[in-house]
Protein backbone atom coordinates (compact mmCIF):
# COMPACT_ATOMS: atom_id res chain seq x y z
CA UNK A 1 -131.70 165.26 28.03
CA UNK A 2 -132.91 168.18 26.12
CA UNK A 3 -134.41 170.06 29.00
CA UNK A 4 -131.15 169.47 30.89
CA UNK A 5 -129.42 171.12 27.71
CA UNK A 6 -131.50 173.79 27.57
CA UNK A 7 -131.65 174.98 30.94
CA UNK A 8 -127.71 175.22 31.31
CA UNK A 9 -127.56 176.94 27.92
CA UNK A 10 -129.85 179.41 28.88
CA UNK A 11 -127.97 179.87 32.22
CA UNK A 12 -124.74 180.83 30.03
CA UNK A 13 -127.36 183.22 27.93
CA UNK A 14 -128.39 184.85 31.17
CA UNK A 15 -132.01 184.49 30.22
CA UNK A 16 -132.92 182.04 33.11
CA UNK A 17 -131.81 182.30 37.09
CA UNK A 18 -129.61 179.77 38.90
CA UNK A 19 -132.63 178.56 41.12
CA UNK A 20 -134.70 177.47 38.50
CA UNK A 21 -132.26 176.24 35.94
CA UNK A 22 -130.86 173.86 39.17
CA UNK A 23 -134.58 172.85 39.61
CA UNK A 24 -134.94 172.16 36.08
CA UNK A 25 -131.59 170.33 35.37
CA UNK A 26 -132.11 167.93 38.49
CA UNK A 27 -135.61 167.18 37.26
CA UNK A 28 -134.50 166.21 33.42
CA UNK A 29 -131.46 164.26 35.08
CA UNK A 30 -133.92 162.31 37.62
CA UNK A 31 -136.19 161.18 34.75
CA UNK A 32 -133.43 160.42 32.84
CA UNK A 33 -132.30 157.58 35.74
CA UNK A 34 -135.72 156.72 36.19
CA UNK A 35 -136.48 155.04 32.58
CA UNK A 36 -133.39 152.87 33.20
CA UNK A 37 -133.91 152.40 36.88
CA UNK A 38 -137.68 151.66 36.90
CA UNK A 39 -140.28 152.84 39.60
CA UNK A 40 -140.22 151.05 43.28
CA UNK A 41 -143.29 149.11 42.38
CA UNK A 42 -140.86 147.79 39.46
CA UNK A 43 -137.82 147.07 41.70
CA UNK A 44 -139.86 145.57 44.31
CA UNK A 45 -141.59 143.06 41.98
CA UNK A 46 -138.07 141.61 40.27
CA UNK A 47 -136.60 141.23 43.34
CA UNK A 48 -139.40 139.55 44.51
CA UNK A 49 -139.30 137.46 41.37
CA UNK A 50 -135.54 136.73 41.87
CA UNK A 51 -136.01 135.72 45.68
CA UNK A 52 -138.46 133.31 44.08
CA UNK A 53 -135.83 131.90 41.66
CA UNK A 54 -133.11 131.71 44.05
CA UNK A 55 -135.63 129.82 46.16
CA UNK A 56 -136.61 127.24 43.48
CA UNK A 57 -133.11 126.94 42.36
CA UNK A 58 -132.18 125.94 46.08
CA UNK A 59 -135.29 123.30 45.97
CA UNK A 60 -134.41 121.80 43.10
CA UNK A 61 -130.88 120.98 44.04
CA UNK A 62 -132.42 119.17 46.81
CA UNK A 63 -134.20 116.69 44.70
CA UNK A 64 -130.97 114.43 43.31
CA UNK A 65 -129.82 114.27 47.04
CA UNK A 66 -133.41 112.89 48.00
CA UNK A 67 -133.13 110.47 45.21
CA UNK A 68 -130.57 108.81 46.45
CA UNK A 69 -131.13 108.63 49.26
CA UNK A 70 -134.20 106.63 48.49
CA UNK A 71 -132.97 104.45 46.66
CA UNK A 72 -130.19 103.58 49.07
CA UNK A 73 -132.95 103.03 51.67
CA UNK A 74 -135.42 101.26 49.26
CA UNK A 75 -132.41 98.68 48.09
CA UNK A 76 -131.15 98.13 51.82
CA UNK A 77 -135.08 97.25 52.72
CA UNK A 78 -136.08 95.35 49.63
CA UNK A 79 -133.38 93.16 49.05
CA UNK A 80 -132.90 93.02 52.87
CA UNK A 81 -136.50 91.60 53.12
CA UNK A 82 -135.44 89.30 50.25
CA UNK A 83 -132.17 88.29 51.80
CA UNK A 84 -133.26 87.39 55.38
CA UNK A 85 -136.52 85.33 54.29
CA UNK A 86 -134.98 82.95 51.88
CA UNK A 87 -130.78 83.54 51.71
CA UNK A 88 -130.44 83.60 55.99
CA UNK A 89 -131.30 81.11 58.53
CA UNK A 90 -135.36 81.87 58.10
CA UNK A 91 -135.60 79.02 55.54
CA UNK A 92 -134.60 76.68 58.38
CA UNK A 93 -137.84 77.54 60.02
CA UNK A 94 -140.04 76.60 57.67
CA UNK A 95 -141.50 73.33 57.59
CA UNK A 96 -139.80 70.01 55.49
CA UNK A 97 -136.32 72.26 54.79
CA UNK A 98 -134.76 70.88 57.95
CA UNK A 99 -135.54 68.34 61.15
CA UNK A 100 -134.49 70.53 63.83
CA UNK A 101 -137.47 71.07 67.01
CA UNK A 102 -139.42 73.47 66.82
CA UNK A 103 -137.87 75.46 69.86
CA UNK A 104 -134.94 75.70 67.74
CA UNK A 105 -136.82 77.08 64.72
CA UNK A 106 -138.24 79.58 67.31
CA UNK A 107 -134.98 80.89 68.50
CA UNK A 108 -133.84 80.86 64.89
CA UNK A 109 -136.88 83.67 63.97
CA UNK A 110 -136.19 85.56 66.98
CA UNK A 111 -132.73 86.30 66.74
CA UNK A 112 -133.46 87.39 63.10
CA UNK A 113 -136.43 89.24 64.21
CA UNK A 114 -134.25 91.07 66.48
CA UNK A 115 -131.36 92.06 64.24
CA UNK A 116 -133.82 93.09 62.09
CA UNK A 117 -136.11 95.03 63.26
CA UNK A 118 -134.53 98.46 63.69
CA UNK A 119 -132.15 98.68 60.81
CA UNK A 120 -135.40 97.85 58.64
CA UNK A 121 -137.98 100.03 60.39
CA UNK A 122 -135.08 102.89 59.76
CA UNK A 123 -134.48 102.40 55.93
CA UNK A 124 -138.58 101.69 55.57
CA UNK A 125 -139.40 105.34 57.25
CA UNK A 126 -136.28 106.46 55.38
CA UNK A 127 -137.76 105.29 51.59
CA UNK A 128 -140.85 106.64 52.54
CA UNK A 129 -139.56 110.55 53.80
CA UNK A 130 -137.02 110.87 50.76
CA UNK A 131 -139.49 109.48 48.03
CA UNK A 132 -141.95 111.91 49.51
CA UNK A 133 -139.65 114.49 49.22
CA UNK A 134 -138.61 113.66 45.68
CA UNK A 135 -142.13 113.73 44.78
CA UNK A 136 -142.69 117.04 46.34
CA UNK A 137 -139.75 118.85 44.56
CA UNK A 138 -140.47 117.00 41.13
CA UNK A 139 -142.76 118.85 38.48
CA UNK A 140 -145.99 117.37 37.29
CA UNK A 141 -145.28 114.67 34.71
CA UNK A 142 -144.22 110.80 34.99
CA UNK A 143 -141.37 110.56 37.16
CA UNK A 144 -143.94 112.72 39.54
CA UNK A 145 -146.34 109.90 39.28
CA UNK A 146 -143.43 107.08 40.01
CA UNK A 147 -142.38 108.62 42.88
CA UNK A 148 -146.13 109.44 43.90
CA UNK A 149 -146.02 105.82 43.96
CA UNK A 150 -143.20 104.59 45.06
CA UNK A 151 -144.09 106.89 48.19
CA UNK A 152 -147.29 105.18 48.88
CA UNK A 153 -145.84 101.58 48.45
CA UNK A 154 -143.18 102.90 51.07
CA UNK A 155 -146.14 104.44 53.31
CA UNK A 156 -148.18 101.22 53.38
CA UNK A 157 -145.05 98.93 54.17
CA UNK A 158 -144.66 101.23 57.01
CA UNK A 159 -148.37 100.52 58.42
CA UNK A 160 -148.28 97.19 57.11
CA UNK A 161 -146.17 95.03 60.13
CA UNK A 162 -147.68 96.83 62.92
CA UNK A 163 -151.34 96.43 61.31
CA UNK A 164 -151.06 92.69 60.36
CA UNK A 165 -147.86 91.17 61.46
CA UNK A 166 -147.31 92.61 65.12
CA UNK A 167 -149.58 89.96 67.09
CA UNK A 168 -147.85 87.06 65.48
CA UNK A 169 -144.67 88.23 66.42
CA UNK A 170 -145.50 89.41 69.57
CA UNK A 171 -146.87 86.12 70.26
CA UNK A 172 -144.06 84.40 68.86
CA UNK A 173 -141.76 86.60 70.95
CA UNK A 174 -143.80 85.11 74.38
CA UNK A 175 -143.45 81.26 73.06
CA UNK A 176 -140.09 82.11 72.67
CA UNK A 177 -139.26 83.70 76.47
CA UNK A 178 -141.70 80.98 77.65
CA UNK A 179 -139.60 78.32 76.28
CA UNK A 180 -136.64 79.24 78.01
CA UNK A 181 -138.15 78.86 81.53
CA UNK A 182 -139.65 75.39 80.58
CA UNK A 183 -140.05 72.52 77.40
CA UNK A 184 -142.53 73.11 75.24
CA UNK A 185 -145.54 71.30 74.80
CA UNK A 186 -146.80 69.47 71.76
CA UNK A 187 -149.71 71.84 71.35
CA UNK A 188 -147.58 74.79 71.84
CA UNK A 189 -145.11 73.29 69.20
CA UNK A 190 -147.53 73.24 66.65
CA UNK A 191 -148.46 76.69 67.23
CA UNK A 192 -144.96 78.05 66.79
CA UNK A 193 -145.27 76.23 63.12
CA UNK A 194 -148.29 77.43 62.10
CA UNK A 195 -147.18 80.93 63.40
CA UNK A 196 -143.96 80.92 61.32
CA UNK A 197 -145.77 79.77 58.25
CA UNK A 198 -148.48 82.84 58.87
CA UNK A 199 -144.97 85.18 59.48
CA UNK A 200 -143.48 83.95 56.07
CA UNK A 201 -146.87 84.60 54.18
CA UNK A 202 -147.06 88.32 55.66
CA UNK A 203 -143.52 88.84 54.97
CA UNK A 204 -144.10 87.89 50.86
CA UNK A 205 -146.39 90.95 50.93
CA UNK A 206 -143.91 93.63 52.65
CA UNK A 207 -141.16 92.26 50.24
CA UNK A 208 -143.39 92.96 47.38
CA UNK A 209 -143.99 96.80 48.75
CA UNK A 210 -140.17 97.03 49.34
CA UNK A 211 -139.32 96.20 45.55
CA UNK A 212 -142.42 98.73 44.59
CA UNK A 213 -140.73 101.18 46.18
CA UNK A 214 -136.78 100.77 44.77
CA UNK A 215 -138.23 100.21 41.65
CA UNK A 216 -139.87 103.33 41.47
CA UNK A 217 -136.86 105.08 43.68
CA UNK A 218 -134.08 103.39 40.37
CA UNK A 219 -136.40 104.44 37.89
CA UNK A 220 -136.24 108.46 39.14
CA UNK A 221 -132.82 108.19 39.34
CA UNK A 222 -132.10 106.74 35.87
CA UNK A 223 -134.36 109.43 34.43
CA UNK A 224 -133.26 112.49 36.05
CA UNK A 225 -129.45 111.68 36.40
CA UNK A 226 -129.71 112.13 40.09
CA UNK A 227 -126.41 110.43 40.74
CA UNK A 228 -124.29 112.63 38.12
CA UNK A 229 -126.21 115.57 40.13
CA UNK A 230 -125.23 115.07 43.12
């Protein structure tokens, strides 16, 4: 400021040239701007910084939506599970509930099995992406660690028909196509029964996973306000 002062001053005095006073006065005026300004190296670093916070801001809007979604998901496959094995027709394939053959109790399971398998293989994979998700966007802390394992629950219900249940139906599914091309023998009878009761003891363990997973998925929610965020 004072070397801008001075060099137009001295100007008026006629004790300094044009040339050099213009040199002088665009100097003192450029490191004037600069202390407000700050150097490139500055500017480039805080926008940097604020790309970064725009960023995480974006992220962390995410993280209600996820939420929800899993526990939407998590509540359609847990208390689906819960529903079909013991509020449906299952419970009339299991043995003393009702006197009906055992081709009947067959066709029973497979027309159950066959609603249900794609709706619940779609809200299983669907718990398991949005909790991992959630978990992903959440800082370290507890509701990390819920969802952490919420996510896993959802991950090993996902494995867990394919790995231990899939034969059984599969074989289920043949007694069942067999039957309609001829009666069913005693012997094979009494393997559709022992095959439903080994279905209904698998299926205990998945339901289990599913509530793991929408209880974790309801507790995030209630303690991040994910709903009211959204």
């Amino acid at each position: 400021m004072y070397s801008e002062y001075s060099a137009l001053t001295r100007i008026r005095d006629g004790t300094l040239d044009t040339r050099r006073a213009s040199v002088e006065g665009n100097y003192a005026v450029l490191t004037r701007r600069s202390r407000y300004k700050g150097s490139p190296v500055q500017d480039a670093a805080s926008t940097t910084i604020l790309s970064s916070t725009n960023a995480s801001r974006s992220m962390a809007s995410l993280r209600p939506i996820a939420l929800v979604v899993s526990l939407a998901a998590s509540s359609y496959y847990a208390f689906g599970n819960v529903f079909g094995a013991y509020m449906g027709i299952m419970p009339a394939t299991a043995r003393g509930q009702t006197k009906i053959p055992a081709v009947d109790r067959l066709a029973l399971w497979d027309f159950s099995y066959q609603v249900a398998k794609f709706h619940m293989g779609f809200t299983g994979a669907s718990s398991f992406l949005a909790l991992t998700t959630a978990t992903y966007l959440t800082s370290e802390g507890p509701v990390r660690n819920i969802l952490g394992a919420g996510a896993l629950a959802a991950f090993a219900a996902a494995i867990y028909t394919p790995l231990f249940m899939r034969s059984g139906n599969n074989e289920l599914m043949a007694s069942f196509r067999a039957s309609a091309v001829r009666p069913m023998e005693p012997k094979e009878e009494k393997r559709v029964l022992e095959l439903l009761d080994n279905w209904r003891s698998y299926h205990r363990v998945r339901i289990a996973l599913g509530l793991v997973t929408w209880v974790a998925s309801a507790a995030a929610v209630l303690a991040t306000d994910a709903i009211i965020q959204v």
